[in-house]
Protein backbone atom coordinates (compact mmCIF):
# COMPACT_ATOMS: atom_id res chain seq x y z
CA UNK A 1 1.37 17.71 17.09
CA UNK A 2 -2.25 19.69 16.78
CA UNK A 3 -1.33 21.51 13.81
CA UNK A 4 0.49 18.85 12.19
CA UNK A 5 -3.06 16.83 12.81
CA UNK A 6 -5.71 18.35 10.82
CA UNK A 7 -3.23 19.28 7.89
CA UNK A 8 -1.97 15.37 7.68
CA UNK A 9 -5.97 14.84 7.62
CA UNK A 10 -6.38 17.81 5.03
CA UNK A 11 -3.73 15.75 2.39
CA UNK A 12 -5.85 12.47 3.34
CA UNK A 13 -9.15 14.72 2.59
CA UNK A 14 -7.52 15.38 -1.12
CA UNK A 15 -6.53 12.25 -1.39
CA UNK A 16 -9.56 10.71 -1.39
CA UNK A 17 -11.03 13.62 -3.29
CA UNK A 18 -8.43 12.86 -6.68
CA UNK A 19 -9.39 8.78 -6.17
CA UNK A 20 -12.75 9.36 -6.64
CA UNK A 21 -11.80 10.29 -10.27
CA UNK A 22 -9.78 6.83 -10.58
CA UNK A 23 -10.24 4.33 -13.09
CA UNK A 24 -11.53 1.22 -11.23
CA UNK A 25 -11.44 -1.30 -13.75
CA UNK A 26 -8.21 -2.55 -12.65
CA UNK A 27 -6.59 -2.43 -9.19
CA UNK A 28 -3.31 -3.23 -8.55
CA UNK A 29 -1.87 -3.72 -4.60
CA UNK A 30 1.30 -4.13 -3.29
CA UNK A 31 3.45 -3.35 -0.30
CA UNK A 32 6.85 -2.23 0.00
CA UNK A 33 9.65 -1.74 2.66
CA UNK A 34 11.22 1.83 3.13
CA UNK A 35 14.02 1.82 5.46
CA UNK A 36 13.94 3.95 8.57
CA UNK A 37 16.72 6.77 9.54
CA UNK A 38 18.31 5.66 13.25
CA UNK A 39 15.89 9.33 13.73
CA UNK A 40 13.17 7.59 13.59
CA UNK A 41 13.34 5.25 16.51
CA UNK A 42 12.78 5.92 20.21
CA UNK A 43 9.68 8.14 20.15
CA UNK A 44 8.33 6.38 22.97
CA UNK A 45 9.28 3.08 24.54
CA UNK A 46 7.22 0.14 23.38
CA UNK A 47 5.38 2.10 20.63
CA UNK A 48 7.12 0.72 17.22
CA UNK A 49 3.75 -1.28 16.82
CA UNK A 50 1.88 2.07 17.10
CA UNK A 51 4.29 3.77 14.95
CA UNK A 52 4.48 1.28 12.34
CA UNK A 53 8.29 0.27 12.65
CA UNK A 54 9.96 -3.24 13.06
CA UNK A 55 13.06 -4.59 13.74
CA UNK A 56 15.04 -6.66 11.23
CA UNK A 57 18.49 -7.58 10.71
CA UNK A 58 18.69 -4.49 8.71
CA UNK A 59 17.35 -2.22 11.05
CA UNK A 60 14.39 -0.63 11.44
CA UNK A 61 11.95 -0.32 8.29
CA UNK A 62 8.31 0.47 7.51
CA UNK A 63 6.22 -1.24 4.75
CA UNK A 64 3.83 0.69 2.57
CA UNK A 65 0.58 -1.39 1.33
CA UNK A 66 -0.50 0.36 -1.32
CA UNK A 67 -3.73 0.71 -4.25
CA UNK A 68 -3.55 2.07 -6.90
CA UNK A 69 -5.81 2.52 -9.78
CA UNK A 70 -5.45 1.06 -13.79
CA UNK A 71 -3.12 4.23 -14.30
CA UNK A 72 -1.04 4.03 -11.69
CA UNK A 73 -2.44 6.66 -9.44
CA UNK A 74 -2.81 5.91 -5.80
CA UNK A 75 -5.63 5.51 -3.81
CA UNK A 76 -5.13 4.45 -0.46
CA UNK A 77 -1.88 3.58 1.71
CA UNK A 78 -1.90 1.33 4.71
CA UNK A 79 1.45 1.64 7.42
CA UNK A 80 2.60 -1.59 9.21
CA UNK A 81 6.09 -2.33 10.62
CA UNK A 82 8.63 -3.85 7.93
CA UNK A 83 7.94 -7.48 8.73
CA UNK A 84 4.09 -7.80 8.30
CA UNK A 85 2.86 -10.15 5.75
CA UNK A 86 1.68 -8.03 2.62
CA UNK A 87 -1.81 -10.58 2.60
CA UNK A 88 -2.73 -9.05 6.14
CA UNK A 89 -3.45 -5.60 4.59
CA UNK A 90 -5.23 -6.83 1.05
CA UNK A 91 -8.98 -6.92 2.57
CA UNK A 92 -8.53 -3.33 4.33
CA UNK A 93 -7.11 -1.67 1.04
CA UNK A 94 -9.93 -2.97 -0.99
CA UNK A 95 -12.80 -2.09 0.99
CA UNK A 96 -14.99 0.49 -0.15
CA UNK A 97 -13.27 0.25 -3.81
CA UNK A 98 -15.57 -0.82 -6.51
CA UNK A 99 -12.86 -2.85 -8.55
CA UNK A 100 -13.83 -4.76 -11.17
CA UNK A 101 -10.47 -6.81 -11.14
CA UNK A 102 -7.29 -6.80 -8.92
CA UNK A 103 -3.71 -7.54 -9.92
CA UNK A 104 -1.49 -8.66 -7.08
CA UNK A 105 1.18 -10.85 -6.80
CA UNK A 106 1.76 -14.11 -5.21
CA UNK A 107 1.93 -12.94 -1.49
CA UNK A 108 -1.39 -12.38 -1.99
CA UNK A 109 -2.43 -15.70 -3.19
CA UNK A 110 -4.55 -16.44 0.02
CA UNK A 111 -7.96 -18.59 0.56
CA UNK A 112 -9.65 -15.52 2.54
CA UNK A 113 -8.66 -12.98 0.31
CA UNK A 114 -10.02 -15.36 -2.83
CA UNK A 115 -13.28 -16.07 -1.10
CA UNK A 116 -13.58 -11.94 -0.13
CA UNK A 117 -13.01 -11.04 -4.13
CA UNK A 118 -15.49 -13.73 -4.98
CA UNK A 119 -18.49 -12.46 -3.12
CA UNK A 120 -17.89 -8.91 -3.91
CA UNK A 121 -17.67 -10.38 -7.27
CA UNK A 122 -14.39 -8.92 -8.46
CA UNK A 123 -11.68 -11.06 -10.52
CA UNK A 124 -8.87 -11.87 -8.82
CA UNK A 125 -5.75 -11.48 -11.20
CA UNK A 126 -3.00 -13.40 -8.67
CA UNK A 127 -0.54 -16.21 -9.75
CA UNK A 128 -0.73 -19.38 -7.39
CA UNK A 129 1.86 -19.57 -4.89
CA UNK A 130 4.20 -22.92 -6.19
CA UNK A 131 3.05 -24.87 -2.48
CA UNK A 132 -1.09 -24.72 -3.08
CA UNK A 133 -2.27 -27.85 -3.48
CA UNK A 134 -5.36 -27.12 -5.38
CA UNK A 135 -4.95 -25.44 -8.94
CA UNK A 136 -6.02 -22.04 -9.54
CA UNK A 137 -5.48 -20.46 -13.03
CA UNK A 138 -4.39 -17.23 -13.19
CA UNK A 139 -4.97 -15.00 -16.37
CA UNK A 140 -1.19 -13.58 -17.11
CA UNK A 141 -2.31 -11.56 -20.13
CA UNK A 142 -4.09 -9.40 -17.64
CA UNK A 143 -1.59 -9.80 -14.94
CA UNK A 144 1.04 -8.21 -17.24
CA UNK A 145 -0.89 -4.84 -16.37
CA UNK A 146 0.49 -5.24 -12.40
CA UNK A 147 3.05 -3.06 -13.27
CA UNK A 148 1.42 0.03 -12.26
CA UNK A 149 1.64 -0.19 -8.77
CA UNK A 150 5.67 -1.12 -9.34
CA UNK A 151 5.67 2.26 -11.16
CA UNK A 152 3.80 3.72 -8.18
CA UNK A 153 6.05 3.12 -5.67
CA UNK A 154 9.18 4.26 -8.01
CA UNK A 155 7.90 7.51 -8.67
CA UNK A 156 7.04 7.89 -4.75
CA UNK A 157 10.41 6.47 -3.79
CA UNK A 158 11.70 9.46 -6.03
CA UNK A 159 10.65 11.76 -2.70
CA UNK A 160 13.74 11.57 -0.10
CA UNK A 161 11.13 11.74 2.72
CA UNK A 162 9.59 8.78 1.07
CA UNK A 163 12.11 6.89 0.72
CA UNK A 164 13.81 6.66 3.70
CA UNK A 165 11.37 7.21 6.56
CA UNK A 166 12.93 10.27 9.00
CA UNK A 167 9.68 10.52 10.87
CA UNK A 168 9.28 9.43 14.50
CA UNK A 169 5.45 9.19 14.01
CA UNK A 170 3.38 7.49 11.58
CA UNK A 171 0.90 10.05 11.02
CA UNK A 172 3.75 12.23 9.68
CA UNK A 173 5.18 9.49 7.63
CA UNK A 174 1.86 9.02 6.61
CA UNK A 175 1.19 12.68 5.54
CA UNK A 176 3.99 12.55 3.41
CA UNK A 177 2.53 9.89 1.46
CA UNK A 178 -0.46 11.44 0.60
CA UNK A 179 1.32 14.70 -0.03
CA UNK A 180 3.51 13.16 -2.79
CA UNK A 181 0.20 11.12 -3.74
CA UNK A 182 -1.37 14.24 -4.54
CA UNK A 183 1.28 15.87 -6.67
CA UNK A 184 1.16 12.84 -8.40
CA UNK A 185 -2.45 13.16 -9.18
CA UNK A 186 -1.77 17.07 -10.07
CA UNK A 187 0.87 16.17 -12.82
């Protein structure tokens, strides 16, 4: 666990090196659920909160909230267990950004996260969810662009280790993703 520290921290160091370099005009987020091997449960009783795993009829599974920038490149990955709300993450992802306009979809369609893009003053490209009782109007010619962060997560999802979560920590699972981030920014 000491070694596998600092060089988990070394892939989040380049990480955040290549986003630097990322195109900020648009911003697209978006979680997804990667199922977890039977390997990686039981690290320590009590700790799938800790280790970003939750229970479901299907089994365990981790979700991936992810950023990415108007090319499809990611900056930033948030871990939660399977069954947390996409919305929860939104604010944490886009901190310390610089967006001029984020894409999402309509899980993200929340009051707090509409009031948050307003006074940072950055559009907010997300289709109403069908129960809001106030109309908001969503620009789909721009929202058409969302598909980058759909691309993302195929092209990560293309890494076994990715895809199916082996790891019994979340700092491992973790530096996996920015591993495969950064060969993504290499290419």
């Amino acid at each position: 666990m000491q070694t596998i520290l600092p060089l988990v921290r070394s892939w989040g160091v380049l990480l955040k090196h290549f986003s630097q370099q990322a195109d900020l005009q648009d911003v697209s987020i978006d979680g997804t659920i990667n199922r977890a091997h039977a390997c990686a449960a039981g690290y320590e009783k009590d700790s799938a909160f800790r280790e970003a795993l939750g229970r479901s009829k299907g089994g365990l599974s981790c979700k991936v909230h992810a950023i990415c920038d108007a090319h499809g490149l990611p900056i930033n990955f948030i871990l939660t267990g399977g069954q947390a709300a996409e919305c929860t993450q939104a604010i944490s992802l886009l901190t310390n950004v610089g967006a001029k306009a984020v894409l999402a979809d309509k899980a993200y369609d929340t009051n707090e996260l509409r009031d948050w893009l307003k006074e940072h003053e950055v559009k907010a490209v997300i289709p109403p969810k069908s129960n809001r009782k106030d109309e908001i109007l969503c620009d789909f010619w721009h929202y058409k662009e969302r598909h980058t962060i759909e691309c993302l997560f195929g092209k990560l999802k293309y890494y076994r280790r990715i895809s199916t979560r082996y790891e019994k920590k979340a700092i491992n699972y973790k530096g996996m993703l920015y591993l495969a981030s950064v060969f993504l920014w290499l290419r």
